[in-house]
C-alpha atoms as a PDB file:
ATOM      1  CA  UNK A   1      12.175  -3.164  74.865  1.00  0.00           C
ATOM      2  CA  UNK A   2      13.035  -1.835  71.330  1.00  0.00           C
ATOM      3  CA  UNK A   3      11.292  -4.225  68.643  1.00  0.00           C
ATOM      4  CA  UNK A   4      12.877  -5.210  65.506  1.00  0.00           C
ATOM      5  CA  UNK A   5      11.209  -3.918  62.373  1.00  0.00           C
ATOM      6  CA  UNK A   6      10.449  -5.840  59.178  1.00  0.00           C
ATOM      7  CA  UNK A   7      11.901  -4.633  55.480  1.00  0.00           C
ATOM      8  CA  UNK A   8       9.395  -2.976  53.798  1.00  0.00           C
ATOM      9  CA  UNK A   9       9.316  -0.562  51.064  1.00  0.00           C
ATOM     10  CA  UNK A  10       9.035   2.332  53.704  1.00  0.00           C
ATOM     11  CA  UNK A  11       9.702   3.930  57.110  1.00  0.00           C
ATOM     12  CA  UNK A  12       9.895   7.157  58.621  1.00  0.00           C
ATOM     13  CA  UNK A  13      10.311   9.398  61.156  1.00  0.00           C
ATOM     14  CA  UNK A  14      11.258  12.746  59.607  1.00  0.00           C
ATOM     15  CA  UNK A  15      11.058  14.835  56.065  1.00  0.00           C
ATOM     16  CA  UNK A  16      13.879  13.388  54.260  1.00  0.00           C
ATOM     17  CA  UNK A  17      14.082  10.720  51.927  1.00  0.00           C
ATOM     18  CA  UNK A  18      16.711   8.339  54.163  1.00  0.00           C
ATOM     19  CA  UNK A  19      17.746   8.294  57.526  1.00  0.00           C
ATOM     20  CA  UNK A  20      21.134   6.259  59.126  1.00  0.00           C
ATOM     21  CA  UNK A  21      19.575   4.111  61.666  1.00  0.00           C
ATOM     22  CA  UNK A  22      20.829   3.123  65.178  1.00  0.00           C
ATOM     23  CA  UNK A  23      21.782   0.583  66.710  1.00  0.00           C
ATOM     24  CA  UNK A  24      23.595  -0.846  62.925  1.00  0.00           C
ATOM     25  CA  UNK A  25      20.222  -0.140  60.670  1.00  0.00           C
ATOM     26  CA  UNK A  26      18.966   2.220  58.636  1.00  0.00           C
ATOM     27  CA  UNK A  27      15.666   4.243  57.273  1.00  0.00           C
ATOM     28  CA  UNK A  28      14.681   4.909  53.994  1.00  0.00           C
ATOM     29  CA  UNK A  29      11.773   7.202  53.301  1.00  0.00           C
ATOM     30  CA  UNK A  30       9.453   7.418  50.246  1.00  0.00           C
ATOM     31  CA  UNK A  31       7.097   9.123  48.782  1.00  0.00           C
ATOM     32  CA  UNK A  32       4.356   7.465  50.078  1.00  0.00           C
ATOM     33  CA  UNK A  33       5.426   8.394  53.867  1.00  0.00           C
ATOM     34  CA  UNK A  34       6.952   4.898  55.192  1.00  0.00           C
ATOM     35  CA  UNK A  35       9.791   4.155  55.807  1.00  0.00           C
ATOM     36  CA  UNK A  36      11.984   0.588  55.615  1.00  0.00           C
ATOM     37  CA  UNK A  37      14.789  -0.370  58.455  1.00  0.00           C
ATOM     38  CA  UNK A  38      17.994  -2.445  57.387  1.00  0.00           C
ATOM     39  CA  UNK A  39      18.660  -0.230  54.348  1.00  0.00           C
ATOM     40  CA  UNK A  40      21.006   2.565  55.334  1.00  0.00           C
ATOM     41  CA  UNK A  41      22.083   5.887  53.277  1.00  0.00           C
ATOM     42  CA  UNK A  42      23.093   8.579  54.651  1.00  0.00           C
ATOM     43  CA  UNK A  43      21.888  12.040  53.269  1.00  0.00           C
ATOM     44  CA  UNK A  44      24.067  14.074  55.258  1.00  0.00           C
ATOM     45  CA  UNK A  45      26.935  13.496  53.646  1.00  0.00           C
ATOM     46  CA  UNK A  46      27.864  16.352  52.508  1.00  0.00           C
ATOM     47  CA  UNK A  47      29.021  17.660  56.150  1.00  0.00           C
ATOM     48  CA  UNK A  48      29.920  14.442  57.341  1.00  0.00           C
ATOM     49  CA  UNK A  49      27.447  14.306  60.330  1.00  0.00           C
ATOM     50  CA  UNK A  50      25.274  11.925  61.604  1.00  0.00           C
ATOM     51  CA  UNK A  51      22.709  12.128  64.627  1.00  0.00           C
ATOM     52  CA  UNK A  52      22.452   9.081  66.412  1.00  0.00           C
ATOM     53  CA  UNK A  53      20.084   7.513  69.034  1.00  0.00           C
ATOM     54  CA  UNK A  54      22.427   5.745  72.141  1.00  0.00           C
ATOM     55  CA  UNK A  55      22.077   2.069  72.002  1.00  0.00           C
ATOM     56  CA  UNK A  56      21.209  -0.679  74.469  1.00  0.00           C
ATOM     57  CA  UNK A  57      20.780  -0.253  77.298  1.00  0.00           C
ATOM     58  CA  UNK A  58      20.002   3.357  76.638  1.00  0.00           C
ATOM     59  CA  UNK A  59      17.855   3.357  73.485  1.00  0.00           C
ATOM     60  CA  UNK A  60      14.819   4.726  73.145  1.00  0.00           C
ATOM     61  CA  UNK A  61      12.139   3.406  75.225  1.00  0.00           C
ATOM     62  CA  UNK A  62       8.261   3.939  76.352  1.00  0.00           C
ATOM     63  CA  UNK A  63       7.634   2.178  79.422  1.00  0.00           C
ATOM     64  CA  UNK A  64       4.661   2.141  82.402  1.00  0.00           C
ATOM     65  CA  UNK A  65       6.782   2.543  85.309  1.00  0.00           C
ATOM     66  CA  UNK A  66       4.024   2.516  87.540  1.00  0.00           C
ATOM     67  CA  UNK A  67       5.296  -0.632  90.530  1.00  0.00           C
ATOM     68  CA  UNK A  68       3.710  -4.192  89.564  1.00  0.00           C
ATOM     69  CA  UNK A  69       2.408  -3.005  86.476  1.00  0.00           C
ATOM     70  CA  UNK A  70       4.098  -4.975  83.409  1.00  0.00           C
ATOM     71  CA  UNK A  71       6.310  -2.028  82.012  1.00  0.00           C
ATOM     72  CA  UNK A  72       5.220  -2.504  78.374  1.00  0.00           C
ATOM     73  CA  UNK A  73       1.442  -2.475  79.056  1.00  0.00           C
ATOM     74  CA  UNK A  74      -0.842   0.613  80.167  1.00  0.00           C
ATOM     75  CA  UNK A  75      -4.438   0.463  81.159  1.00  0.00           C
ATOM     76  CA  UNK A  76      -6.709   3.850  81.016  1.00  0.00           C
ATOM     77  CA  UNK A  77      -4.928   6.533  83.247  1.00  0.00           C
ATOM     78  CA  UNK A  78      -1.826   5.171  83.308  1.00  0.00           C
ATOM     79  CA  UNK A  79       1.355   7.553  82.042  1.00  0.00           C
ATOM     80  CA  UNK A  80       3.601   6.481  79.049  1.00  0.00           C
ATOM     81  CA  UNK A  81       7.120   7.283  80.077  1.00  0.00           C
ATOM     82  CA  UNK A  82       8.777   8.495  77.104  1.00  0.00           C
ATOM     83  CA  UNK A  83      12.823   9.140  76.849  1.00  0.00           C
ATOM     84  CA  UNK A  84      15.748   9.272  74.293  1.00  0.00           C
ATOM     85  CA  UNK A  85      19.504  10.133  74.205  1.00  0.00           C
ATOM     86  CA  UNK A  86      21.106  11.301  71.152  1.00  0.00           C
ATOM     87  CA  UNK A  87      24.198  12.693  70.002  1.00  0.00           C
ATOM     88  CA  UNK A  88      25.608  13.716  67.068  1.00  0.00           C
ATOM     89  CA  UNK A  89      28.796  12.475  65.382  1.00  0.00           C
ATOM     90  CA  UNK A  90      31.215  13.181  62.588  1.00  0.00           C
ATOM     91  CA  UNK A  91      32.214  10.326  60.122  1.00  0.00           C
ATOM     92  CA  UNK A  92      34.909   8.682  62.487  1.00  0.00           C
ATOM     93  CA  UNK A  93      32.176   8.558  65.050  1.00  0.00           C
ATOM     94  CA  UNK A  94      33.410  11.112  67.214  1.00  0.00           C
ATOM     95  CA  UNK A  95      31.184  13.034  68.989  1.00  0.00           C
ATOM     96  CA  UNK A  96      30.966  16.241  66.822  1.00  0.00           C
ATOM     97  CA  UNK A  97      31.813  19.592  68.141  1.00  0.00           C
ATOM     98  CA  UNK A  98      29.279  22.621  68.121  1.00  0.00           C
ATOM     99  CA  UNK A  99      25.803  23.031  68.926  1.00  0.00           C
ATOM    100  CA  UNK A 100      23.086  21.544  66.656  1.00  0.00           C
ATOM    101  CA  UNK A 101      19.561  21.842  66.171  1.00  0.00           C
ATOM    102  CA  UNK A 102      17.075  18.393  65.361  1.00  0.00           C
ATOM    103  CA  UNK A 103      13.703  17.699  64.573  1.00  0.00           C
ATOM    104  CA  UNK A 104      12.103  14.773  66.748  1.00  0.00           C
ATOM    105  CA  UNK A 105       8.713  13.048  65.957  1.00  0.00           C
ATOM    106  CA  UNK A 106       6.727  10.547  67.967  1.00  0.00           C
ATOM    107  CA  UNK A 107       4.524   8.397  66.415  1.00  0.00           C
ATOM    108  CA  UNK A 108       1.603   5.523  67.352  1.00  0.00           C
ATOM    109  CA  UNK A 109       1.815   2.521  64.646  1.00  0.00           C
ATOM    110  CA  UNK A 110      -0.938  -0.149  64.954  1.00  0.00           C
ATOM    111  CA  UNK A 111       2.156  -2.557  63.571  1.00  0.00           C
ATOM    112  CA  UNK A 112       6.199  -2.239  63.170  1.00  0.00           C
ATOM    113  CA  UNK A 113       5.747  -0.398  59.682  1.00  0.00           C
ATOM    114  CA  UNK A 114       5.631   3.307  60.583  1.00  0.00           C
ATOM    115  CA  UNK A 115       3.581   5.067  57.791  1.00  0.00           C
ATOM    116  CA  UNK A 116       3.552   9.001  58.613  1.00  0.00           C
ATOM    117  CA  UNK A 117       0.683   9.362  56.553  1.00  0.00           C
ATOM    118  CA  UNK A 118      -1.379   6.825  58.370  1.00  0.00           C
ATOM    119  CA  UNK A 119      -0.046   6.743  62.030  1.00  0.00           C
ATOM    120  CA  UNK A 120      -0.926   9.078  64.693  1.00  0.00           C
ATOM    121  CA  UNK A 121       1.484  11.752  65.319  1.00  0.00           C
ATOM    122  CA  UNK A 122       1.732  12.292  68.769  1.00  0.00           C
ATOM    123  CA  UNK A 123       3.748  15.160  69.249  1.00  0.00           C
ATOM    124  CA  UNK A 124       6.513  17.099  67.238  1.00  0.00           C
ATOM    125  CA  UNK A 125       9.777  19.176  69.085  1.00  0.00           C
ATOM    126  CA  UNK A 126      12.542  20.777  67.952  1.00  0.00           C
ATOM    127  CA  UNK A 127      15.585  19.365  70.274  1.00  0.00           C
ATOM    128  CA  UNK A 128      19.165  21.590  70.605  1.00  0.00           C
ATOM    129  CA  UNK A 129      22.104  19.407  71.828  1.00  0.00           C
ATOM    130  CA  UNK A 130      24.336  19.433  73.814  1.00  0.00           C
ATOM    131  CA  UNK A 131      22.014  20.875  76.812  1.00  0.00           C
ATOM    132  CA  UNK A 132      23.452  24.495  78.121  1.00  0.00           C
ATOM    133  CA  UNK A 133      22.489  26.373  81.369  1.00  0.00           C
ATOM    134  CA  UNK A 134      20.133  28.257  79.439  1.00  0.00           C
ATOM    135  CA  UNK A 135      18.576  25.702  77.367  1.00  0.00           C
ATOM    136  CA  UNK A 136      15.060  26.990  75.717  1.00  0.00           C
ATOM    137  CA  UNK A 137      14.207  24.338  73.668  1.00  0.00           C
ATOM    138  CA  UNK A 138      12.474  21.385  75.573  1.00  0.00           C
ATOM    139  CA  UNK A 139      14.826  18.894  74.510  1.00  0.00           C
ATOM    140  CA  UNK A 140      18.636  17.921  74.087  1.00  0.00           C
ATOM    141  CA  UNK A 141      20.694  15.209  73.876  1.00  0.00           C
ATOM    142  CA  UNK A 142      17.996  14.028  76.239  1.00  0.00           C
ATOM    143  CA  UNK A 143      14.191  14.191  75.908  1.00  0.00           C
ATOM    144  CA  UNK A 144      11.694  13.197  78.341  1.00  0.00           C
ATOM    145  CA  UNK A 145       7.943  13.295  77.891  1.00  0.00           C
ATOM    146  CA  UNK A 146       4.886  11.796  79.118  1.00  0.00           C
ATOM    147  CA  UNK A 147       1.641  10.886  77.737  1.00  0.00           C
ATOM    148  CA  UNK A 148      -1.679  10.122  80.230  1.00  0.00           C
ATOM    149  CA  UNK A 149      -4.037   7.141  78.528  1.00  0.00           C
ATOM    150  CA  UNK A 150      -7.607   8.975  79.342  1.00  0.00           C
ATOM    151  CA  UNK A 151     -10.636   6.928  78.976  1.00  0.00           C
ATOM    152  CA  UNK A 152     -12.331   8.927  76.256  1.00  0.00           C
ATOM    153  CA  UNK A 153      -9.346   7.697  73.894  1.00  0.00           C
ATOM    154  CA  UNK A 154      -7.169  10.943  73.974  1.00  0.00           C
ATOM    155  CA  UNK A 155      -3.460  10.867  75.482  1.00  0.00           C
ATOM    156  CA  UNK A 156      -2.875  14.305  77.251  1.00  0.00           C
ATOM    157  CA  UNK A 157       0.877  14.957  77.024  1.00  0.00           C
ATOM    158  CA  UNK A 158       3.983  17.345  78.062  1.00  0.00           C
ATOM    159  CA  UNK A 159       7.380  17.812  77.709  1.00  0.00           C
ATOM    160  CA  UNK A 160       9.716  17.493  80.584  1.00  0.00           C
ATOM    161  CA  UNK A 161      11.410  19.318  82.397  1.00  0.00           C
ATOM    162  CA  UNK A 162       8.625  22.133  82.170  1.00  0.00           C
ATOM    163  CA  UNK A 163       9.964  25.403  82.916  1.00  0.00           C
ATOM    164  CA  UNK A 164      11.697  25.027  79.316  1.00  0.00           C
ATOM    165  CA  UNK A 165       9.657  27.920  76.876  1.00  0.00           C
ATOM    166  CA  UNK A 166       9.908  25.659  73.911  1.00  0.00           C
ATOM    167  CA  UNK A 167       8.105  22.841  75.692  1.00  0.00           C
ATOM    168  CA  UNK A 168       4.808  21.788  75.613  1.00  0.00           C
ATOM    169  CA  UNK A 169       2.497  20.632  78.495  1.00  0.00           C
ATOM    170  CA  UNK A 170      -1.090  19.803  78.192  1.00  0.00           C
ATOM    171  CA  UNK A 171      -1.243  18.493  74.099  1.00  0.00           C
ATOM    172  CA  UNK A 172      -4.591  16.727  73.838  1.00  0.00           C
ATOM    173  CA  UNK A 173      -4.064  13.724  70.803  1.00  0.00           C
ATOM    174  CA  UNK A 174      -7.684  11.871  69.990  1.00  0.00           C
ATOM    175  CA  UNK A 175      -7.224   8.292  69.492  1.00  0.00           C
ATOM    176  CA  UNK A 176     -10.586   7.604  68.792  1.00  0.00           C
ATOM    177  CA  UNK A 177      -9.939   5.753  65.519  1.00  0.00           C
ATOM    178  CA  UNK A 178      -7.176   4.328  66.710  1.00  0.00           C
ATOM    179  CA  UNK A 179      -8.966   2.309  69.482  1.00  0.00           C
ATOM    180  CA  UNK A 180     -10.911   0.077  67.387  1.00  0.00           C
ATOM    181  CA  UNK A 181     -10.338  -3.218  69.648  1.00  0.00           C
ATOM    182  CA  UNK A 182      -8.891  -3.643  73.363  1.00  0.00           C
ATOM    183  CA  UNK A 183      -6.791  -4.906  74.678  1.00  0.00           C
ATOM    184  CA  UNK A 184      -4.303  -3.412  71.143  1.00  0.00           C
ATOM    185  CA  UNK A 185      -1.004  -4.040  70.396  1.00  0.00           C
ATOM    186  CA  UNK A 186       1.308  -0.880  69.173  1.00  0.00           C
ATOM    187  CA  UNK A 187       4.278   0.637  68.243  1.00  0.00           C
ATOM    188  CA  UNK A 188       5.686   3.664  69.574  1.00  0.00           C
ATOM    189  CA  UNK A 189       7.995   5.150  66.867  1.00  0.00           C
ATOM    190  CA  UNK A 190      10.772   7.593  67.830  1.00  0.00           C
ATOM    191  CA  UNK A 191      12.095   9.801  64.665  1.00  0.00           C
ATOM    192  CA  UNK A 192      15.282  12.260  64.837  1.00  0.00           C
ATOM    193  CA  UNK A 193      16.091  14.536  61.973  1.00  0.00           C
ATOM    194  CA  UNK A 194      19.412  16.748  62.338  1.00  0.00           C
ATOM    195  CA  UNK A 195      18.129  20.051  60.865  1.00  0.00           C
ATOM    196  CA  UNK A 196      20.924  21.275  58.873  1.00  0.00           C
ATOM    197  CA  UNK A 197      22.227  17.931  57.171  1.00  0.00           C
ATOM    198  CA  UNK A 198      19.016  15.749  57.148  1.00  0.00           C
ATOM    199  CA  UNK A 199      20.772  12.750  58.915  1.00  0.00           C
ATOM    200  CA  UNK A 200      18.237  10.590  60.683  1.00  0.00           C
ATOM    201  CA  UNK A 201      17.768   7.978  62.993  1.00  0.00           C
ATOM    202  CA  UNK A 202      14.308   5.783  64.018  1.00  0.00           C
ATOM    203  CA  UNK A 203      13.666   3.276  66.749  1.00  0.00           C
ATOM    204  CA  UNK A 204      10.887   1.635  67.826  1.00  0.00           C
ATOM    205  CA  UNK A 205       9.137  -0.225  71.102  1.00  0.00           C
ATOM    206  CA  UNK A 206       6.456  -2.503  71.121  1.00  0.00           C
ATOM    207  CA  UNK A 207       3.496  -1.780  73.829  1.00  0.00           C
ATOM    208  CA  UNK A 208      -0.141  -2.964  74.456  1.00  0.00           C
ATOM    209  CA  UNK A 209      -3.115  -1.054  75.872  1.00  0.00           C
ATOM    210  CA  UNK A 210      -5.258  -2.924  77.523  1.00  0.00           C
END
């Protein structure tokens, strides 16, 4: 499911100005808000950590898992299934010890170049990892979250599981421009951002509304 992404002077998928990419690639942010894959630097050097999304078959996805519907395509009031695992590692690539705090984005790209200043930010959370009995923040080393395709060209979404007080349930995002022709192809971008280093990671997966 997760779509390879052309070089371009950009990417993105948090507020830093380069990101160490998984899955072998990298991000690089500039000023103008995009971000471009294959280039990797790593800005957390400086306390040897990086935060890493979990490969295939485990990499971030957005899928329709709705029986005998193709999994990458949604018609109106279908449910985007949106999930991640990430972990955080120290510069053998061991697993890192502690507790840390990231920033996660989720974007809607019309193509495979995410531009945060053009795409539609569907929701923002702030994930802590590894997960604890009395996790608060909606997210971990796993994050779940779901997104309802209405027919007035909003996506109604939540965070799962819900009983979490730093999630989010009922976040109303108006597509309206973004619906200019059906059936559309799209991108769902996933962007992690470790807090206190500014090591990041971005993925992608390729959808179609129809």
């Amino acid at each position: 499911m997760k779509n390879s992404i052309k070089v371009l002077p950009i990417l993105i998928t948090t507020s830093l100005l380069v990101a160490c990419g998984g899955g072998g690639s990298g991000a690089n942010e500039t000023s103008s808000g995009q971000l471009e894959r294959n280039e990797s630097t790593d800005l957390g050097q400086e306390d040897n950590l990086l935060l890493k999304f979990l490969g295939a078959p485990l990499e971030p996805s957005t899928a329709n898992i709705r029986s005998g519907v193709p999994e990458n395509e949604f018609d109106v009031s279908h449910t985007l299934s949106i999930w991640w695992t990430a972990y955080v590692y120290d510069k053998e690539g061991n697993p890192a010890s502690g507790s840390f705090i990231y920033d996660s984005n989720v974007y809607l790209s019309a193509n495979n170049i995410l531009d945060t200043n053009e795409d539609e930010l569907l929701f923002s959370m702030q994930c802590k990892t590894p997960s604890s009995a009395s996790q608060e923040y909606g997210c971990s080393q796993y994050a779940s979250f779901q997104c309802v395709y209405n027919n007035d060209n909003t996506f109604n979404c939540l965070s799962l599981p819900l009983d979490h007080p730093e999630g989010f349930k009922d976040h109303i995002v108006d597509l309206t421009n973004f619906f200019d022709i059906i059936p559309k192809s799209a991108h769902i971008f996933y962007k992690i951002c470790l807090t206190e280093s500014q090591s990041c990671d971005i993925e992608s997966t390729e959808i179609i509304f129809n």
